[in-house]
N, C-alpha and C. Protein backbone atom coordinates (compact mmCIF):
# COMPACT_ATOMS: atom_id res chain seq x y z
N UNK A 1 70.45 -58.98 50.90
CA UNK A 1 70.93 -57.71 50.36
C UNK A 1 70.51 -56.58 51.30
N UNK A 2 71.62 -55.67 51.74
CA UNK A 2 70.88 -54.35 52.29
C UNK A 2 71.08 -53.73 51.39
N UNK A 3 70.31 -52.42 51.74
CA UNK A 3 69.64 -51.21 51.09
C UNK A 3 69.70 -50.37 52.27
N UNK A 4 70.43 -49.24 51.95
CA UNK A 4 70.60 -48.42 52.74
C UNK A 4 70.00 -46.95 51.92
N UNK A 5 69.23 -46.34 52.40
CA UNK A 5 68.93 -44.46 51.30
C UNK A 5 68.30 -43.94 52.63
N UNK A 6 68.96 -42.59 52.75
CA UNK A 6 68.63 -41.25 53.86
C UNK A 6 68.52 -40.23 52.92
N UNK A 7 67.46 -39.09 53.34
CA UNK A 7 67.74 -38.56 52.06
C UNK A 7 67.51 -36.97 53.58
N UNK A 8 67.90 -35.78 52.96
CA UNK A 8 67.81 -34.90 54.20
C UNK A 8 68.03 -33.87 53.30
N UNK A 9 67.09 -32.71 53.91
CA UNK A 9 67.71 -31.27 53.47
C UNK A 9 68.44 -30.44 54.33
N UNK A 10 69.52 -29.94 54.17
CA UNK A 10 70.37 -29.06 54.49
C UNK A 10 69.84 -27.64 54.69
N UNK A 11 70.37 -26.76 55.44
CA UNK A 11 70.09 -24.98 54.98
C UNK A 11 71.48 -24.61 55.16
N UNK A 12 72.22 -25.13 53.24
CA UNK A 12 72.70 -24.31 53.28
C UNK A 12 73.86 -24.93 51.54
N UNK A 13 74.48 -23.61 50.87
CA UNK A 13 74.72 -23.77 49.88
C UNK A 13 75.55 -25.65 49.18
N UNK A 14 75.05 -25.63 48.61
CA UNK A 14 75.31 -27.19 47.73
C UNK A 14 76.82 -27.05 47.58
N UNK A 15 77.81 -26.18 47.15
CA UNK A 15 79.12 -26.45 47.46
C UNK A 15 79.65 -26.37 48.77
N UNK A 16 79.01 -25.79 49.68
CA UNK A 16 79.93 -26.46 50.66
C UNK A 16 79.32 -27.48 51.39
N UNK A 17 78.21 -27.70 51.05
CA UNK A 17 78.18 -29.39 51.28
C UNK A 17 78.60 -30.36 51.14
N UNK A 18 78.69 -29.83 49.67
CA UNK A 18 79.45 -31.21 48.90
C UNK A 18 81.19 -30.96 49.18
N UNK A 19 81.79 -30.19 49.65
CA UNK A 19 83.39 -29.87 50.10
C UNK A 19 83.40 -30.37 51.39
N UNK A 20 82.11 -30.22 52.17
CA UNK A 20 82.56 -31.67 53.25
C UNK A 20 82.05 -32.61 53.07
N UNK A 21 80.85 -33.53 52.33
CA UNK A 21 80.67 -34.60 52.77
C UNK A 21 81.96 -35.52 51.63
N UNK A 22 82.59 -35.03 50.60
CA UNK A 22 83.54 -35.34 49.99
C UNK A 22 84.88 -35.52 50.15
N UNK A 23 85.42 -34.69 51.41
CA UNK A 23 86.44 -34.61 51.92
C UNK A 23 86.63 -35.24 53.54
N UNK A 24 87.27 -36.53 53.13
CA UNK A 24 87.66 -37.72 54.17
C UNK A 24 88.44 -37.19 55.28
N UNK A 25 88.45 -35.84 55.48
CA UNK A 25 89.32 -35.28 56.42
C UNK A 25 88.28 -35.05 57.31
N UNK A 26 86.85 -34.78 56.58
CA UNK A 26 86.08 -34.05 57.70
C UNK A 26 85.30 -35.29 58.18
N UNK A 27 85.52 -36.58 58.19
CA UNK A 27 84.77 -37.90 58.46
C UNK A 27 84.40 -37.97 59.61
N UNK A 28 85.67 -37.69 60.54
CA UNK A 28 86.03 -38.38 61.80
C UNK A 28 85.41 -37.39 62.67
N UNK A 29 84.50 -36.29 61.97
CA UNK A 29 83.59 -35.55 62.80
C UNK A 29 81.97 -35.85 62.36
N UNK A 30 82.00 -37.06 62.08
CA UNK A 30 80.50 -37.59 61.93
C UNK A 30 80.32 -38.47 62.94
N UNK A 31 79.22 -39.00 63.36
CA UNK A 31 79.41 -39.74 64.63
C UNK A 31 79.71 -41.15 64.20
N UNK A 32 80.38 -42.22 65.35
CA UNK A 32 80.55 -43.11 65.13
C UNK A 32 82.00 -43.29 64.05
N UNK A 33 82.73 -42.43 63.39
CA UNK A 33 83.79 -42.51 62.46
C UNK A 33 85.00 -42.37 63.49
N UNK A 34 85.84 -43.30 63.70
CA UNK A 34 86.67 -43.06 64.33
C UNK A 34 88.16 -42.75 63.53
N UNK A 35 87.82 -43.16 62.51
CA UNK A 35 89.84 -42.38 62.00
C UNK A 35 89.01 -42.84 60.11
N UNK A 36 89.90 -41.72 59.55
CA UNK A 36 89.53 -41.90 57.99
C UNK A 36 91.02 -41.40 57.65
N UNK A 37 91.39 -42.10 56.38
CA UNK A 37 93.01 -41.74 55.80
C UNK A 37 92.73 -42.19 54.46
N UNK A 38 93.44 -41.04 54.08
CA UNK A 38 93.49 -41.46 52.46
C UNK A 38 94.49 -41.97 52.42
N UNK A 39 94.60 -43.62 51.44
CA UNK A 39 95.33 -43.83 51.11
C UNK A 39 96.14 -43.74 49.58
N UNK A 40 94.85 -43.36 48.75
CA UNK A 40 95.63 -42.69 47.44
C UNK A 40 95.02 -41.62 46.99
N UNK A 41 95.72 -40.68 46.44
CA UNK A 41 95.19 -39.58 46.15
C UNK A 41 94.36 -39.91 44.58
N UNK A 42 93.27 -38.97 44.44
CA UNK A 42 92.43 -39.25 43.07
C UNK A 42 93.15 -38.79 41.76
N UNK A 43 92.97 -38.64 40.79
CA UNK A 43 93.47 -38.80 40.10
C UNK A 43 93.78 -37.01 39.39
N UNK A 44 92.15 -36.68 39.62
CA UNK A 44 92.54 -34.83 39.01
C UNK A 44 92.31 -34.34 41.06
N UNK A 45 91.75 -35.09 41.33
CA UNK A 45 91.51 -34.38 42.83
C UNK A 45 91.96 -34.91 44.14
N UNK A 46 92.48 -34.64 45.20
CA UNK A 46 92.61 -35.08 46.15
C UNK A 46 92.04 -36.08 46.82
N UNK A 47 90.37 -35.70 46.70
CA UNK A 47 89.29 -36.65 47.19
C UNK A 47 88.25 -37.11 45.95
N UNK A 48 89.10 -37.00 44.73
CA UNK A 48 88.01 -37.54 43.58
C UNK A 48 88.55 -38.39 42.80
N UNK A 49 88.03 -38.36 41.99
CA UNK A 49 88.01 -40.42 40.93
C UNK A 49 89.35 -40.56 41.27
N UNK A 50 89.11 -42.30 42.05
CA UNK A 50 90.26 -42.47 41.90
C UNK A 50 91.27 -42.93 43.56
N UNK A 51 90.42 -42.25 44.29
CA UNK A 51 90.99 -42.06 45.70
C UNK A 51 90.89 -43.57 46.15
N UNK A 52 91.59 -43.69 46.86
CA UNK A 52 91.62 -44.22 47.67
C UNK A 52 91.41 -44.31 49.57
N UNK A 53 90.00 -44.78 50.27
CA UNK A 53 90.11 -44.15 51.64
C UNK A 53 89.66 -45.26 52.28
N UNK A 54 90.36 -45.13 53.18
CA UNK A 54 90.45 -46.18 54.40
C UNK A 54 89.62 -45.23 55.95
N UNK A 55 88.16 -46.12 56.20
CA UNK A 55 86.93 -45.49 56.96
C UNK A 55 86.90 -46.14 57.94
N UNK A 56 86.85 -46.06 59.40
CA UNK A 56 86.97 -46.43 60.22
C UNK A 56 85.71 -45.95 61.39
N UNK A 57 85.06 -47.47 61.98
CA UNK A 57 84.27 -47.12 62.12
C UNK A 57 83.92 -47.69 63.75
N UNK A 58 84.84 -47.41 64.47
CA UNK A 58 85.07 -48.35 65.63
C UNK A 58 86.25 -49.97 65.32
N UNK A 59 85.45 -51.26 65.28
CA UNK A 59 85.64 -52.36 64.78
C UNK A 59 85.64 -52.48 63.48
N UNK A 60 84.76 -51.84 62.73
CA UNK A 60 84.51 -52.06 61.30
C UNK A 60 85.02 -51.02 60.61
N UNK A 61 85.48 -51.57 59.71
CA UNK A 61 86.84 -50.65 58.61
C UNK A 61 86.27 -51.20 56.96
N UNK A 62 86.45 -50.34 56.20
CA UNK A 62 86.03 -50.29 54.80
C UNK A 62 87.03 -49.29 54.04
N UNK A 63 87.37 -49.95 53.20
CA UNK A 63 88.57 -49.35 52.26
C UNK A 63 87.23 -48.81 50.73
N UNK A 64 87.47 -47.91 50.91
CA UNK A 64 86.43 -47.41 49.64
C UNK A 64 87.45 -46.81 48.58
N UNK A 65 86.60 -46.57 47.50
CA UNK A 65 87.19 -46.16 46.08
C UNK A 65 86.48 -45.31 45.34
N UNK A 66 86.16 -44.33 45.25
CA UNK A 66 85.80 -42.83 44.71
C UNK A 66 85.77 -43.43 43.10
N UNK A 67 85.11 -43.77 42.29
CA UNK A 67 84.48 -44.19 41.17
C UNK A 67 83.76 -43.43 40.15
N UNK A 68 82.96 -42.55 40.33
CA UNK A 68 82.18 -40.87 40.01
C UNK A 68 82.49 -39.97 41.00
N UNK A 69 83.01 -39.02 39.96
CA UNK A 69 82.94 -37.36 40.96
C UNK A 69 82.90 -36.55 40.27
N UNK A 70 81.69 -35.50 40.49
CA UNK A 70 81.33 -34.81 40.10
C UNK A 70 80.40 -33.60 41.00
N UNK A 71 81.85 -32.79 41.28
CA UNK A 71 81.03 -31.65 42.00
C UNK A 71 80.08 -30.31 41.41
N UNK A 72 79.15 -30.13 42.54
CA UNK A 72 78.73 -30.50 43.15
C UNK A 72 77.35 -31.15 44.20
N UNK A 73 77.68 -32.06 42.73
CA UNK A 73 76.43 -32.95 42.76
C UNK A 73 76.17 -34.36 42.86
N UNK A 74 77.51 -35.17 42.50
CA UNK A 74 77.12 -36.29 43.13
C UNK A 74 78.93 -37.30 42.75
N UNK A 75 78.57 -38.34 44.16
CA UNK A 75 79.78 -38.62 44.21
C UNK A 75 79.69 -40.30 44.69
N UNK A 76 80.29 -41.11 43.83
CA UNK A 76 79.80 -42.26 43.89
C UNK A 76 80.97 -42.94 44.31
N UNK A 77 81.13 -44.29 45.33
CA UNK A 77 81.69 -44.75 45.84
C UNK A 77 81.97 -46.46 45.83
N UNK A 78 82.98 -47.43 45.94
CA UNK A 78 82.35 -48.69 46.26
C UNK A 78 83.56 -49.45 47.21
N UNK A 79 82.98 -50.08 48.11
CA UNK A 79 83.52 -50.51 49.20
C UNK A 79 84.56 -51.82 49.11
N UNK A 80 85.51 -51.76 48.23
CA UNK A 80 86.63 -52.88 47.77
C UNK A 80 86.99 -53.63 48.83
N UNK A 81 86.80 -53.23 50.36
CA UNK A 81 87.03 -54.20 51.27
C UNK A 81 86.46 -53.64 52.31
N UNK A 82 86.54 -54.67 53.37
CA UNK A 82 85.47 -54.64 54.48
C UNK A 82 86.09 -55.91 56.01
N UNK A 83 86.09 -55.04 56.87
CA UNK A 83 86.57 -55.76 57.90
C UNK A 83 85.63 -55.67 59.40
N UNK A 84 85.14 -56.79 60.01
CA UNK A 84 85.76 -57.90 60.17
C UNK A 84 84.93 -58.90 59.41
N UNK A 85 83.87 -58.37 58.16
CA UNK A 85 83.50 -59.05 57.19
C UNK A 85 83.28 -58.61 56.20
N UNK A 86 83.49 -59.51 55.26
CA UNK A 86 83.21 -59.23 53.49
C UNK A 86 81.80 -58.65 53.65
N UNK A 87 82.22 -57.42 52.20
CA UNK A 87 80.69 -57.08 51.93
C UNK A 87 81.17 -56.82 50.26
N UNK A 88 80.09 -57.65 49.56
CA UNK A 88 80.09 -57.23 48.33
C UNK A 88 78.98 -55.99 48.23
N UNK A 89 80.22 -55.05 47.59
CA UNK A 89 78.90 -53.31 47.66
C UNK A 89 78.80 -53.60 46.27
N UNK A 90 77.74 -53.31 46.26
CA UNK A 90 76.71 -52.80 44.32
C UNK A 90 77.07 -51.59 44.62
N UNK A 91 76.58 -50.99 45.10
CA UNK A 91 76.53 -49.02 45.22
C UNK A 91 76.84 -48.55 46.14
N UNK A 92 77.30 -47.34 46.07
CA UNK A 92 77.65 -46.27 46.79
C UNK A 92 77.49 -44.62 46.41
N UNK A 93 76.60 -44.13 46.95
CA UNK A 93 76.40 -42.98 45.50
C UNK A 93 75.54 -41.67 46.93
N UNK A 94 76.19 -40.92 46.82
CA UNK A 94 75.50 -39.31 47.08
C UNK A 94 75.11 -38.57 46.23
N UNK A 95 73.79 -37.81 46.10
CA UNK A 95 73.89 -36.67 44.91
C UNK A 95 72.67 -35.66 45.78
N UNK A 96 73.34 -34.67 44.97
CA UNK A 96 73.17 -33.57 45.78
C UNK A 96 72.08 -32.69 44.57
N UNK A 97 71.27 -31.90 45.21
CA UNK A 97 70.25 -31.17 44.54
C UNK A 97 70.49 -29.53 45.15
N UNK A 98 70.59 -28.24 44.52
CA UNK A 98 70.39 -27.45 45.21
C UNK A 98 68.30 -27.05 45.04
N UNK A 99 67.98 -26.75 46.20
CA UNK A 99 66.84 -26.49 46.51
C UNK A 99 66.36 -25.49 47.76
N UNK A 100 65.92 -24.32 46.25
CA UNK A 100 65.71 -22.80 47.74
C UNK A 100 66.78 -22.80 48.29
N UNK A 101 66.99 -22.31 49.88
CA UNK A 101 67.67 -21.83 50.44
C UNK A 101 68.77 -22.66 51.01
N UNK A 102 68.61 -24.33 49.99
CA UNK A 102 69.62 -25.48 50.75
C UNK A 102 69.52 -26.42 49.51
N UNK A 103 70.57 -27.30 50.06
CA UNK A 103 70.69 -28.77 49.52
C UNK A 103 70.05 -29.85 50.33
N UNK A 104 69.52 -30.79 49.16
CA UNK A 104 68.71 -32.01 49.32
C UNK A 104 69.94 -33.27 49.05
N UNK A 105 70.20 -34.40 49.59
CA UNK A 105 70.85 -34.46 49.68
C UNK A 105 70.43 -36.24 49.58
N UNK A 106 71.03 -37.17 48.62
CA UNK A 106 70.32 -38.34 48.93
C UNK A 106 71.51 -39.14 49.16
N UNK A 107 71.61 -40.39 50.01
CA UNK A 107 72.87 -41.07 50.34
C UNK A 107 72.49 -42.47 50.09
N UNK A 108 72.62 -43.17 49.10
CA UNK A 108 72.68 -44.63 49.04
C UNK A 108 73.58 -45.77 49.05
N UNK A 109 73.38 -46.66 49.78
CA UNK A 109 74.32 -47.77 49.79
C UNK A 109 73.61 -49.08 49.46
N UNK A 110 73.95 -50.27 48.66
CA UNK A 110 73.53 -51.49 48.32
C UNK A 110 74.35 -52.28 48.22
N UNK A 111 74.08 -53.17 48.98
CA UNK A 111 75.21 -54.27 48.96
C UNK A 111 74.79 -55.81 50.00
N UNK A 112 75.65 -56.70 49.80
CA UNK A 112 75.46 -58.10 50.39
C UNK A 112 76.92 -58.20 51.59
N UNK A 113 76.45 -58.57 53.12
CA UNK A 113 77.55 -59.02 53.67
C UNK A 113 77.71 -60.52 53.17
N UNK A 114 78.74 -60.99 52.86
CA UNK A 114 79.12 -61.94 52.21
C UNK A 114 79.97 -62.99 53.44
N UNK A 115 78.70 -63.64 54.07
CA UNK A 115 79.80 -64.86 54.85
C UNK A 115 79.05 -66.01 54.43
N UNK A 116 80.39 -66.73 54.15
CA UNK A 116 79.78 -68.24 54.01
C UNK A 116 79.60 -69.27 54.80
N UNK A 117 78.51 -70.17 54.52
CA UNK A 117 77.74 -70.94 54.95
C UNK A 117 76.66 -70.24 56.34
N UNK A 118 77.02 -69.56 56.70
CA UNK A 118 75.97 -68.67 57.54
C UNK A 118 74.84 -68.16 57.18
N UNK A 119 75.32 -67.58 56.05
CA UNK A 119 74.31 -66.36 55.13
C UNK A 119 74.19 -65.28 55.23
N UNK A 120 73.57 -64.37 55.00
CA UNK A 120 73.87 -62.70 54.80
C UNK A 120 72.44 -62.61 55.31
N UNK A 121 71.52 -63.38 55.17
CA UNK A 121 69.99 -62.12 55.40
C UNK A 121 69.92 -61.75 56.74
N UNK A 122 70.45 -61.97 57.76
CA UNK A 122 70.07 -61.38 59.21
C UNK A 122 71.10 -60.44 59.26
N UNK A 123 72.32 -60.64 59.07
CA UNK A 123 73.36 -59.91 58.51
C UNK A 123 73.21 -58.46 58.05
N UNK A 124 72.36 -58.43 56.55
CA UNK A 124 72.20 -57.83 55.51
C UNK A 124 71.32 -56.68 56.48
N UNK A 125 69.91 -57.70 57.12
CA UNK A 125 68.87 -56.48 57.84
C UNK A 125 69.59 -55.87 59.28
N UNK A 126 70.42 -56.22 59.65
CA UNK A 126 71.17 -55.42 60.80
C UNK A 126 72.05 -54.45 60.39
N UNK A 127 72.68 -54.98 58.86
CA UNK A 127 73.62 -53.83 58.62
C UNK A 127 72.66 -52.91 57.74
N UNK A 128 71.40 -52.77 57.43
CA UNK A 128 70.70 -52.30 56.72
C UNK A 128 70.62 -51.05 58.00
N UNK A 129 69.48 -51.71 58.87
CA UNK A 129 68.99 -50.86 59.68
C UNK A 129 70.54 -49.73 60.64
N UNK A 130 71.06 -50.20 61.01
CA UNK A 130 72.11 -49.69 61.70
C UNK A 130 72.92 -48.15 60.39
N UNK A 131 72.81 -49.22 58.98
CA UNK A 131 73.62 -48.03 58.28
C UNK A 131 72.71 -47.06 58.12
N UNK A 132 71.49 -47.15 58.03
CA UNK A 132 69.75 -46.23 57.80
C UNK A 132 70.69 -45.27 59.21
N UNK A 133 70.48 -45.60 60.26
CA UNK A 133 70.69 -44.89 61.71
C UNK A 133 72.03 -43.99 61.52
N UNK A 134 73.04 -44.48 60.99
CA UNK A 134 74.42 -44.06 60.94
C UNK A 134 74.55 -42.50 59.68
N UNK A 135 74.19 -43.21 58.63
CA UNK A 135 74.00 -42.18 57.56
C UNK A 135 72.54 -40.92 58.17
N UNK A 136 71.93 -41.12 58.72
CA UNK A 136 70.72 -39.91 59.44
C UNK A 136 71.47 -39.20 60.35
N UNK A 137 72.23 -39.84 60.87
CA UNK A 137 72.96 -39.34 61.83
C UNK A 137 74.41 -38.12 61.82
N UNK A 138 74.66 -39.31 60.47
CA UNK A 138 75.60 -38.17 59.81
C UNK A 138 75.63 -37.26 59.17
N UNK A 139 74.29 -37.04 58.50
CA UNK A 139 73.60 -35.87 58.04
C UNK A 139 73.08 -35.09 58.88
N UNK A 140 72.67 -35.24 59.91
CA UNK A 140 72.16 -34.85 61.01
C UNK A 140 72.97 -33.45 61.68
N UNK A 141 74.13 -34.33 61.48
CA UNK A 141 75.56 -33.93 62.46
C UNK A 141 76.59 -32.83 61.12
N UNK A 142 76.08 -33.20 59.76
CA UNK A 142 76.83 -31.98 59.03
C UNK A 142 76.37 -30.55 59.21
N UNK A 143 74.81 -30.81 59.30
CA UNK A 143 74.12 -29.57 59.16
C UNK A 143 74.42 -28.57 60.91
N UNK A 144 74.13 -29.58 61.55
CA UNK A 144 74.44 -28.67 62.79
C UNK A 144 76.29 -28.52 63.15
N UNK A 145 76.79 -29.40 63.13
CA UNK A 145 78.78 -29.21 63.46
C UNK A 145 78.98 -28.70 62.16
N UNK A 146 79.05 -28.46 61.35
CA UNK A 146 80.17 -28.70 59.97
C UNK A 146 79.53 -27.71 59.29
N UNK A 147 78.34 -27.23 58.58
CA UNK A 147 78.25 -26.21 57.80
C UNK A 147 78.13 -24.99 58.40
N UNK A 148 78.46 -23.59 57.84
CA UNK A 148 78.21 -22.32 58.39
C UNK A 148 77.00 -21.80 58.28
N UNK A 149 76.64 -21.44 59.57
CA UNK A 149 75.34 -21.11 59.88
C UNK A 149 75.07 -19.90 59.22
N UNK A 150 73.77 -19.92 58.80
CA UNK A 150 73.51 -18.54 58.39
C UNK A 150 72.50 -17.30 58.61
């Protein structure tokens, strides 16, 4: 099983945090995201319950599904497919805190790569550690590219 949680503070207001890390348009300016497309729109929202998005990540592609939304504070996700291997996701979940002069910001993922007869645990701790690196990174990269400085 990996376990993926980054947790980071921001400087700077909790809605427009949560208007980009929610909106699959602004993906492909996190590092490592090479193309994101919605493929269905949510149900009251563009990018909420309901969506459908196709994440692209070089080689590795994940079709996710927007499950909780609730701005703007937390927005839960689960990974219905996975290429060029199965991953059964348990979770997918952001939630957002405003705190002082910013948002706190926690990002979790849990789940099993699922190949058979191989096994998942070397698997599981590579995609653990790598998604730990990827999600820091992408928080990293909202606060300095993507939010307005103040």
């Amino acid at each position: 099983m990996f376990k993926i949680k980054v947790e980071k503070f921001v400087k700077s207001d909790i809605d427009a945090v949560f208007n980009i890390i929610s909106d699959h348009e602004n993906y492909t300016n996190f590092p490592g995201v090479t193309g994101s497309v919605l493929l269905e729109h949510g149900i009251e929202e563009k990018n909420g319950k309901g969506a459908l998005r196709k994440i692209n990540l070089g080689p590795i592609q994940f079709i996710e599904r927007i499950i909780h939304f609730e701005p703007p504070f937390r927005m839960v996700y689960q990974i219905e497919k996975a290429r060029p291997f199965p991953i059964i996701h348990e979770k997918g979940e952001l939630i957002l805190n405003s705190e002082g002069e910013g948002t706190h910001i926690t990002w979790t993922s849990i789940g099993n790569v699922a190949i058979p007869l191989i096994g998942s645990f070397l698997l599981d701790k590579i995609f653990e550690l790598r998604g730990n690196q990827l999600f820091e990174k992408s928080l990293s990269s909202l606060e300095k590219k993507l939010l307005p400085h103040n």
